[in-house]
Protein backbone atom coordinates (compact mmCIF):
# COMPACT_ATOMS: atom_id res chain seq x y z
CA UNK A 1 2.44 -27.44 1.97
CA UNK A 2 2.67 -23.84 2.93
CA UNK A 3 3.54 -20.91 0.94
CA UNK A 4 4.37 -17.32 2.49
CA UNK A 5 3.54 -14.39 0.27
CA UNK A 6 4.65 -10.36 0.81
CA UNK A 7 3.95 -7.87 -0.84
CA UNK A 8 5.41 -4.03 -0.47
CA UNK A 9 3.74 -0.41 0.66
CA UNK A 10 3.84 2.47 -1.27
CA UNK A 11 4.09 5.78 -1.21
CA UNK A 12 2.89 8.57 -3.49
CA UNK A 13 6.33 10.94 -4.45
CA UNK A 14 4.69 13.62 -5.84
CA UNK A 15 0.74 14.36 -7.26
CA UNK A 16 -1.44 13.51 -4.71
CA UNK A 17 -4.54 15.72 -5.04
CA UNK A 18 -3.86 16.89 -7.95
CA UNK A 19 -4.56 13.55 -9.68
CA UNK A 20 -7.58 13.61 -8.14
CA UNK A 21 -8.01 16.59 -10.81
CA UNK A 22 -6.60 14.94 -14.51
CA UNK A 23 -2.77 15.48 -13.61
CA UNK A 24 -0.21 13.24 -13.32
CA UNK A 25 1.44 12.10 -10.31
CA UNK A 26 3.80 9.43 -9.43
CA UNK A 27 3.26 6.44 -6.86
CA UNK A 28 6.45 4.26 -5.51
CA UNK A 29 6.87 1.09 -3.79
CA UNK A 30 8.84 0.67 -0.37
CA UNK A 31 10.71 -2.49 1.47
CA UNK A 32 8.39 -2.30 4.40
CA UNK A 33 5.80 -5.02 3.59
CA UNK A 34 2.74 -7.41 4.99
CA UNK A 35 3.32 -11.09 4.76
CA UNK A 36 0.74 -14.02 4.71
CA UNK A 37 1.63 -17.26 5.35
CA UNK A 38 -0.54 -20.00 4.38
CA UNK A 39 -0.45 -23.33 5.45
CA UNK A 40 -3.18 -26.29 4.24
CA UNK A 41 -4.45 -28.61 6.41
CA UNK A 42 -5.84 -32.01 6.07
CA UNK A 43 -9.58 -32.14 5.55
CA UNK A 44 -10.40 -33.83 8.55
CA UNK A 45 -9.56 -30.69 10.54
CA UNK A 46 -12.21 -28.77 8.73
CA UNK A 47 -11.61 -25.05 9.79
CA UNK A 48 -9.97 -21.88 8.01
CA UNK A 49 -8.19 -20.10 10.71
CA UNK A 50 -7.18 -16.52 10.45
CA UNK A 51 -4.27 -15.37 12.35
CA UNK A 52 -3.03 -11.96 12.69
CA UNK A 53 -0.88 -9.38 14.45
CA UNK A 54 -3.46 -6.76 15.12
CA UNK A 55 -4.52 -9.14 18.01
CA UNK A 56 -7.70 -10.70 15.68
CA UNK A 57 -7.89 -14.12 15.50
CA UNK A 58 -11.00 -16.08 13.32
CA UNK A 59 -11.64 -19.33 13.52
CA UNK A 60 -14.94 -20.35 10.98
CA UNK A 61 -16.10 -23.84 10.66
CA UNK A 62 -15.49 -25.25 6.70
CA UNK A 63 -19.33 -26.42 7.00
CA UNK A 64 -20.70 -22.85 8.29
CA UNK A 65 -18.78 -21.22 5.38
CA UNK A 66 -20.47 -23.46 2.87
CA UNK A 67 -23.97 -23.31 4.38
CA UNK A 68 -23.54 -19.40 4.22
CA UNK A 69 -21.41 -19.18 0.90
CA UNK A 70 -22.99 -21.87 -1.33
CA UNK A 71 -23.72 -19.89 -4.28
CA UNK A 72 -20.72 -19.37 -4.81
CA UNK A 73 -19.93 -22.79 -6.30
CA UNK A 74 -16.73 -24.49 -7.23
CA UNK A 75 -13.70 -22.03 -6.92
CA UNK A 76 -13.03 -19.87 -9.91
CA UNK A 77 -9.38 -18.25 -9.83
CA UNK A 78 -8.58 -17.86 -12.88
CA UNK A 79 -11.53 -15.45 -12.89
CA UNK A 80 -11.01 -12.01 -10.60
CA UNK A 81 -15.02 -11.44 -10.10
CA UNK A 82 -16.49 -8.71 -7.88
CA UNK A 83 -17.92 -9.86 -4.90
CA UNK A 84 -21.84 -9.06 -5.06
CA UNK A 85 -23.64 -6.82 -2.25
CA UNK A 86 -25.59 -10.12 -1.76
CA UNK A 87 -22.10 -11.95 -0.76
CA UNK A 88 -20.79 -8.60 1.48
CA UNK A 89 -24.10 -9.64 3.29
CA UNK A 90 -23.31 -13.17 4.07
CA UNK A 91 -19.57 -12.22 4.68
CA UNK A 92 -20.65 -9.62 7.18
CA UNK A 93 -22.65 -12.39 8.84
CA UNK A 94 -19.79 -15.02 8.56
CA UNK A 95 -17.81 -12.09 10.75
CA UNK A 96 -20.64 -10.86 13.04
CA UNK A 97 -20.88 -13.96 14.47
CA UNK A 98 -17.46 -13.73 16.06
CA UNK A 99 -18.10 -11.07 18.20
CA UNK A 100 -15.95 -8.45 16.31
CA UNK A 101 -15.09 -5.67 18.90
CA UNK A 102 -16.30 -2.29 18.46
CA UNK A 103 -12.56 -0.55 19.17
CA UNK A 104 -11.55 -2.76 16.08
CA UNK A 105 -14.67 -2.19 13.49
CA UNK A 106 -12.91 -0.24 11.16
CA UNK A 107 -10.95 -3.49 10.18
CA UNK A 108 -14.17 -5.43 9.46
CA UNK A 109 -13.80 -4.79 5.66
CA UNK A 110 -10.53 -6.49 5.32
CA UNK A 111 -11.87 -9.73 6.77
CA UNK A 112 -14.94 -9.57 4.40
CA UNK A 113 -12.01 -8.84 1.64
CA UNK A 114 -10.22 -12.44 2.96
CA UNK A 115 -13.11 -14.65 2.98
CA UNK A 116 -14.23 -13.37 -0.38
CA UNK A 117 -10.58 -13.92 -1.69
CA UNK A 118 -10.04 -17.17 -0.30
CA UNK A 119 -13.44 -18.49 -1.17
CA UNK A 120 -13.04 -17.56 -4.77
CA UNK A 121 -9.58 -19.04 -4.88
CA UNK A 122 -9.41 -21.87 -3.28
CA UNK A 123 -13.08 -22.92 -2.46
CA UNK A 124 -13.46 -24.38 1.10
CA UNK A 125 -10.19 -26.23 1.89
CA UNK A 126 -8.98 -25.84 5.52
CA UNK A 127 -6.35 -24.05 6.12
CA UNK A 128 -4.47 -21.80 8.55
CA UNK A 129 -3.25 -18.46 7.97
CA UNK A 130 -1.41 -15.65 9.33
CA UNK A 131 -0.93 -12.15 8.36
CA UNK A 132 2.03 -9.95 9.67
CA UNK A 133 2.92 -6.54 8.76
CA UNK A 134 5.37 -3.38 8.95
CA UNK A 135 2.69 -1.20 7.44
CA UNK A 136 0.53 1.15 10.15
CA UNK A 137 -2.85 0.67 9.02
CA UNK A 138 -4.70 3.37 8.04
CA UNK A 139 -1.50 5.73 7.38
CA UNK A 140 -1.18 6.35 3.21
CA UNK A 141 1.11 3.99 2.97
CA UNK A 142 -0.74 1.32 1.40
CA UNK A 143 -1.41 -1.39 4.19
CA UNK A 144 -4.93 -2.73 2.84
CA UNK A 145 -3.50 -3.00 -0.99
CA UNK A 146 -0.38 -4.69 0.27
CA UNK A 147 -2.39 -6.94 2.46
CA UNK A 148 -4.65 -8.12 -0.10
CA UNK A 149 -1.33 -8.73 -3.15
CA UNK A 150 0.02 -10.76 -0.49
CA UNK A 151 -3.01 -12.41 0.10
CA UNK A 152 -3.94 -13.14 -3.42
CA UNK A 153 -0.12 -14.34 -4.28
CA UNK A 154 -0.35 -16.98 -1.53
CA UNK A 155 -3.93 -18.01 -2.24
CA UNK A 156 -3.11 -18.30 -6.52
CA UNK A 157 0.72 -20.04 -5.18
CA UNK A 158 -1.36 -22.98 -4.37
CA UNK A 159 -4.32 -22.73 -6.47
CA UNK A 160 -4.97 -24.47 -9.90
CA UNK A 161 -4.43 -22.00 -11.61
CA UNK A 162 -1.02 -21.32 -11.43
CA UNK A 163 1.58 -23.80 -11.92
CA UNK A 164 4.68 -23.18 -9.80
CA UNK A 165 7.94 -24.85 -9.02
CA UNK A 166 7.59 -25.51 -5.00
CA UNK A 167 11.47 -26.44 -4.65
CA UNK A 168 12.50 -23.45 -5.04
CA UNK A 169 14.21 -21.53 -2.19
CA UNK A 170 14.69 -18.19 -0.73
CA UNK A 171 11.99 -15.33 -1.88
CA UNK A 172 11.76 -15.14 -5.66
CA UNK A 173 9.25 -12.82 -7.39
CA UNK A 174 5.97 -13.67 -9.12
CA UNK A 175 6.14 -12.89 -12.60
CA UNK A 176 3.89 -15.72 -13.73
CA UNK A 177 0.70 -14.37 -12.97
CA UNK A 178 1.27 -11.26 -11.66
CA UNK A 179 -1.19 -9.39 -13.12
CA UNK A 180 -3.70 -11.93 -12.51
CA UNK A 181 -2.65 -11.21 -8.64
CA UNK A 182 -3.10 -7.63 -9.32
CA UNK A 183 -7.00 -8.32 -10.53
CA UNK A 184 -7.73 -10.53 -7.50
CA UNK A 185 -6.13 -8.08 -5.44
CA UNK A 186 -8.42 -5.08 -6.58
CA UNK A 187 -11.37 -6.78 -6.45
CA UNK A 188 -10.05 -7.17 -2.28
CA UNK A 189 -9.75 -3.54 -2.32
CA UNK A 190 -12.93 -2.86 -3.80
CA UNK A 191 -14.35 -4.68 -0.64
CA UNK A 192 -12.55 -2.33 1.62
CA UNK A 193 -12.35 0.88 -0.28
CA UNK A 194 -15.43 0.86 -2.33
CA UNK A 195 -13.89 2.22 -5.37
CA UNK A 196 -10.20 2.46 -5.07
CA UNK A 197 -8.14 3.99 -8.19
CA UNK A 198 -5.92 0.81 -8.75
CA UNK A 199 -2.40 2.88 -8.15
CA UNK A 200 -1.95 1.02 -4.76
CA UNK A 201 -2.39 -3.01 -5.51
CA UNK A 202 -0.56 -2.14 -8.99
CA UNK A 203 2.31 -0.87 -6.60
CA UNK A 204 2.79 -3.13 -4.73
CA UNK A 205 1.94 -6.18 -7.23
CA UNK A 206 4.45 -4.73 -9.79
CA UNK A 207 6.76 -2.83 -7.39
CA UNK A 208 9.47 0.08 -8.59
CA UNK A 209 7.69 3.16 -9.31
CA UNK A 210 4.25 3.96 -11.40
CA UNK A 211 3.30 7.47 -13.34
CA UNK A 212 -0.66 7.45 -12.67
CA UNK A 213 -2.71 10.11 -15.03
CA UNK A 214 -6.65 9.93 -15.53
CA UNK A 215 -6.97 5.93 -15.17
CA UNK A 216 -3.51 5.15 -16.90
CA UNK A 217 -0.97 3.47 -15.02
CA UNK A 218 2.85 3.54 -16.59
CA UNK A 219 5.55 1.19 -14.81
CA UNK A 220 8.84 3.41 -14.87
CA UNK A 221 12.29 1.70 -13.95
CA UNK A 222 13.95 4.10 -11.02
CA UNK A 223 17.56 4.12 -11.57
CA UNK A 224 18.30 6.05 -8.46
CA UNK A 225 18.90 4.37 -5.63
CA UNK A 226 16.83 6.37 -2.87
CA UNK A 227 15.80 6.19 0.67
CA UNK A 228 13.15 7.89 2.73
CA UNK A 229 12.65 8.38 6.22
CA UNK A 230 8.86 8.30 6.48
CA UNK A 231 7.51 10.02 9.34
CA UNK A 232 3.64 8.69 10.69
CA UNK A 233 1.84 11.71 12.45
CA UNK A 234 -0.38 9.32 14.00
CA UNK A 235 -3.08 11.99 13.18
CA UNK A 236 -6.03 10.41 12.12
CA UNK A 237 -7.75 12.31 8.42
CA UNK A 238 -11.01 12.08 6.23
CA UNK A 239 -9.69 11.54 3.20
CA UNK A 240 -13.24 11.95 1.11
CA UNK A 241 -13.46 15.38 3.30
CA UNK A 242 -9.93 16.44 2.32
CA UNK A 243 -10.29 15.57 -1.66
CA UNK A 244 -13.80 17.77 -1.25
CA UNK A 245 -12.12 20.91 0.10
CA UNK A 246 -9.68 20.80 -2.72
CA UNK A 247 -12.59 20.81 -5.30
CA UNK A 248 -14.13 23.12 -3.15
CA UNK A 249 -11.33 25.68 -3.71
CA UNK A 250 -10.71 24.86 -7.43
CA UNK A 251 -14.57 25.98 -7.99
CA UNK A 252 -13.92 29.37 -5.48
CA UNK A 253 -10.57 30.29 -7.55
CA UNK A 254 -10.52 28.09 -10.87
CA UNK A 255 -7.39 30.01 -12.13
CA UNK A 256 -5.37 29.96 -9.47
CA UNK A 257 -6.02 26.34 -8.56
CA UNK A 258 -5.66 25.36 -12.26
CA UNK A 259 -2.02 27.20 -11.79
CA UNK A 260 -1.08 24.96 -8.79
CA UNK A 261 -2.11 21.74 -10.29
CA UNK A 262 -0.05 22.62 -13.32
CA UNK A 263 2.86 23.25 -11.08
CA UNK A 264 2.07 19.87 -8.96
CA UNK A 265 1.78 17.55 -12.69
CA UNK A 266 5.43 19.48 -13.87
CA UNK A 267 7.31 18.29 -10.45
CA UNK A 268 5.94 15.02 -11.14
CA UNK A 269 6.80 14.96 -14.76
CA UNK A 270 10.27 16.40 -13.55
CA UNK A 271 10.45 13.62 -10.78
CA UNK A 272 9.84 11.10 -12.91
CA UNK A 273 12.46 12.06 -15.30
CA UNK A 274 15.08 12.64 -12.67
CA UNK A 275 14.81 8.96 -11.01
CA UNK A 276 14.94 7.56 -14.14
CA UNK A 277 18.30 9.15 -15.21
CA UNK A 278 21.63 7.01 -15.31
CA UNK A 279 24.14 9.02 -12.66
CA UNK A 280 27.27 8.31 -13.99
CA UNK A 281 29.17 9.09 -10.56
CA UNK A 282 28.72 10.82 -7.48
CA UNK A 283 28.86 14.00 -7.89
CA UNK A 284 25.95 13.17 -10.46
CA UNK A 285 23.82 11.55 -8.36
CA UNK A 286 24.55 14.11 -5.54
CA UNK A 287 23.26 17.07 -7.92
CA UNK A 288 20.17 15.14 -8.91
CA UNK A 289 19.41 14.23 -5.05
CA UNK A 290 19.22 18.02 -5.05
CA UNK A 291 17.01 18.63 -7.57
CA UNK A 292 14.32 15.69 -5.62
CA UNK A 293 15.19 18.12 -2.75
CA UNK A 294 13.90 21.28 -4.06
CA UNK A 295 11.18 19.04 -5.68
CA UNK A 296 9.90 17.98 -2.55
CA UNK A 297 10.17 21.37 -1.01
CA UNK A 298 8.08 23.45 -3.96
CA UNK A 299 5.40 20.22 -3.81
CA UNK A 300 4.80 21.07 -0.41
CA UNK A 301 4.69 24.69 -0.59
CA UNK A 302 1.68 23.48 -3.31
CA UNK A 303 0.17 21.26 -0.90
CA UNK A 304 -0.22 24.10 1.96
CA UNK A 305 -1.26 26.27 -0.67
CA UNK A 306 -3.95 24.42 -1.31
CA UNK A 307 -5.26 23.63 2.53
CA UNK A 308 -4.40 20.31 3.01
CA UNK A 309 -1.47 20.39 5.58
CA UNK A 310 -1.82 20.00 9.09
CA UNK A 311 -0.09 21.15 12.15
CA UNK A 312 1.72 17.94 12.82
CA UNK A 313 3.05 17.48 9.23
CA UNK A 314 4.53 21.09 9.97
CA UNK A 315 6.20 20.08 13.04
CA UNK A 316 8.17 17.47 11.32
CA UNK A 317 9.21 19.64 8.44
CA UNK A 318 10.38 22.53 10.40
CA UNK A 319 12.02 19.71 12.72
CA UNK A 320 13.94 18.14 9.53
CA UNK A 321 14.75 21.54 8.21
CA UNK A 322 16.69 21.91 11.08
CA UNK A 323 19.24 19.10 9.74
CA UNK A 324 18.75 20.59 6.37
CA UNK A 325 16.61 18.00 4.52
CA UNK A 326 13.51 18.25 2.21
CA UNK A 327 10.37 16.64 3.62
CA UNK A 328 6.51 16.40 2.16
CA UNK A 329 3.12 15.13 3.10
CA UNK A 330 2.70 11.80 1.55
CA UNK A 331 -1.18 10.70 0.05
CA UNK A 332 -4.49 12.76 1.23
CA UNK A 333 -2.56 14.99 3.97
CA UNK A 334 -4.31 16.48 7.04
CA UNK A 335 -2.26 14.09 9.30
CA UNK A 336 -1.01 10.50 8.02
CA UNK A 337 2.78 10.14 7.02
CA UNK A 338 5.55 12.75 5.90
CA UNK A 339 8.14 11.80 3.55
CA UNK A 340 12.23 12.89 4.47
CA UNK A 341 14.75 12.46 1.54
CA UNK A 342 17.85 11.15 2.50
CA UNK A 343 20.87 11.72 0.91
CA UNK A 344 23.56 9.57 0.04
CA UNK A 345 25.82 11.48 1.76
CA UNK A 346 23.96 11.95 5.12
CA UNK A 347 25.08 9.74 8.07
CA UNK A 348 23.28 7.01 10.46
CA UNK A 349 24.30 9.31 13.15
CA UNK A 350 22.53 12.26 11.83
CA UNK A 351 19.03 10.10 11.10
CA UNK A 352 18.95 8.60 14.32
CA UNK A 353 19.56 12.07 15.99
CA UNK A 354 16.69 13.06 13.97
CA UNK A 355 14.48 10.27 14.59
CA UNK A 356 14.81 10.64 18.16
CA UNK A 357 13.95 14.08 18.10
CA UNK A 358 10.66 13.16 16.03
CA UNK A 359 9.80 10.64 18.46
CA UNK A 360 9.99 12.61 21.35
CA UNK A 361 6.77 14.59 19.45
CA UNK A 362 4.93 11.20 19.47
CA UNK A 363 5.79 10.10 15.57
CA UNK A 364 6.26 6.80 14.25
CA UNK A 365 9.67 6.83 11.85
CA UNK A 366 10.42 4.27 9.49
CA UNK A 367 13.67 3.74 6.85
CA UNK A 368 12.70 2.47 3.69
CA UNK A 369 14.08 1.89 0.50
CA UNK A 370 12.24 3.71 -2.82
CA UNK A 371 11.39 1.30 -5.82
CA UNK A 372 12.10 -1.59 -5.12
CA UNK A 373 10.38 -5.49 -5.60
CA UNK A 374 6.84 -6.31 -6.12
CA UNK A 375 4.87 -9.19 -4.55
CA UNK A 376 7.52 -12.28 -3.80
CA UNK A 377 6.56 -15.48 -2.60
CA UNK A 378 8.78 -18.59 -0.34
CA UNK A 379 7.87 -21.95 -0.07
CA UNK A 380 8.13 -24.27 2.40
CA UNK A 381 6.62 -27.57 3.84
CA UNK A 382 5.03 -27.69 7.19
CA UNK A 383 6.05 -30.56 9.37
């Protein structure tokens, strides 16, 4: 049996930062995605295999992982547990034995975050499987979150837990324990992130769009239908040291930050409203593709206001200025991805005259759709 599981990025619309501060702000999912296939194999082969297109491929003996992992028991996944830093320990031995190279490292976590995952779920049966994705990793776009919703989805599709018709066909979505998913999932991000907020494995589990304030996550229907050209700076950013300076500033000028993060949490109360508004025509749907526009434009303004753009996230703005659309940073800034709106009424021949021009700086561009499915899973037999 085999069972292939995806599972969406995301982006964040409009908030980032300021969230990090009480206010509101407004996360989205996007049709590029990370897949896991997962095939079972008979128990005479006695090996989980992971395959992958970063160029990583693990290999671990069924009897190794049960000599290191045996306190872990029979599998429990109806359960989502936290892995203990006793487990990381004999995970990060299970992986240091395969030579891990040092160019590479930084993806470590993620294979801790499968063999806890697949451990938990489905004990020690042997299996093969292979992860694929459209996601850059470490971009703001969600690849580790995606990557572990996937993961979980295919790893519950054939646990006992979850009771599934396998004759279906074609890529349906999983409602039936989706939120379970969602738990399994953010205890895999835990392992990679340390303490993640939630917003990104509740993205992509759920899909469509999510309000985020203070710990609260609110699933909004978007009932425009949107497109972004997303725009990877390839510029590496510290995150932690980005969120920092921000507080740092708030505590230097507590008014006038306390004015910007107002502003930030009313565009995302104003976005929010906007995509969830029925256009009745064209004309209607042009004027509130507008609106997002300006949106987009003031956010940004915000977001260089308060220190956290970066020459290459200018380049592409002033660049899609030129062709008169609205672009922002998208997630911590300092480098990572910038999000272009594109209208309805703007032509293939105008975005791929723009996408060649971004390229020719060295960026990464990417299409996507805004708010669209969750987690989906396929089923199949293997010959």
């Amino acid at each position: 049996m085999e069972v292939t599981a995806r599972a969406p990025g995301k982006i964040i619309l409009a908030g980032e930062h300021a969230v990090v501060h009480g206010c509101t702000a407004v996360a989205s999912s996007i049709d590029l995605y990370t897949s896991v296939s997962l095939r079972l194999r008979s128990e005479g082969e006695g090996t989980i295999k992971l395959l992958n297109d970063t160029g990583l491929d693990f290999s671990w003996s069924i009897a190794r992982i049960k000599e290191v992992l045996s306190h872990l028991g029979s599998p429990f996944s109806s359960t989502p547990t936290s892995c203990s830093l006793e487990t990381v320990k004999s995970l990060a031995a299970l992986v240091d034995e395969k030579s891990f190279p040092e160019s590479k490292i930084g993806l470590a976590s993620g294979v801790y975050a499968f063999l806890w995952l697949y451990t938990s779920i489905l004990g020690f049966k042997p299996a093969t499987v292979i992860v694929s994705s459209e996601l850059p990793v470490g971009a703001g776009l969600g690849s580790s979150a995606a990557y572990c919703v996937a993961l979980s989805a295919a790893l519950l599709a054939l646990s006992d837990s979850v009771k599934m018709d396998v004759s279906q066909k074609g890529w349906f979505t999983f409602k039936a324990k989706a939120e379970l998913v969602n738990k399994w999932a953010f205890e895999g991000e835990k392992i990679i992130h340390g303490r993640p907020s939630g917003v990104d494995n509740s993205v992509s589990t759920f899909g469509n769009v999510i309000k985020f304030k203070t710990g609260v996550m609110t699933r909004i229907d978007s009932n425009m239908p949107l497109r972004m050209l997303i725009t990877n700076t390839k510029v590496g950013r510290d995150t932690k040291a980005l969120v920092a300076n921000v507080s740092a500033r708030k505590l230097r000028h507590p008014g006038a930050m306390s004015s910007v993060l107002n502003a930030i949490e009313a565009i995302s109360d104003e976005w929010s409203t906007i995509i969830q508004s029925h256009a009745v025509d064209d004309l209607c749907l042009s004027a509130n593709e507008e609106k997002l526009a300006e949106l987009m434009e003031m956010n940004q303004g915000l977001l260089f206001s308060i220190g956290v753009s970066h020459a290459s996230i200018e380049t592409i703005l002033q660049t899609a200025m030129e062709y008169k659309l609205a672009s922002k940073l998208t997630g911590a800034g300092g480098g990572g991805c910038v999000l272009t709106l594109l209208p309805s009424h703007v032509s293939g021949a105008v975005v791929d005259k723009l996408v060649e021009e971004l390229e020719s700086f060295g960026f990464q561009c990417f299409t996507a759709g805004i708010g669209g499915n969750g987690v989906q899973i396929s089923f199949g037999h293997s010959s």
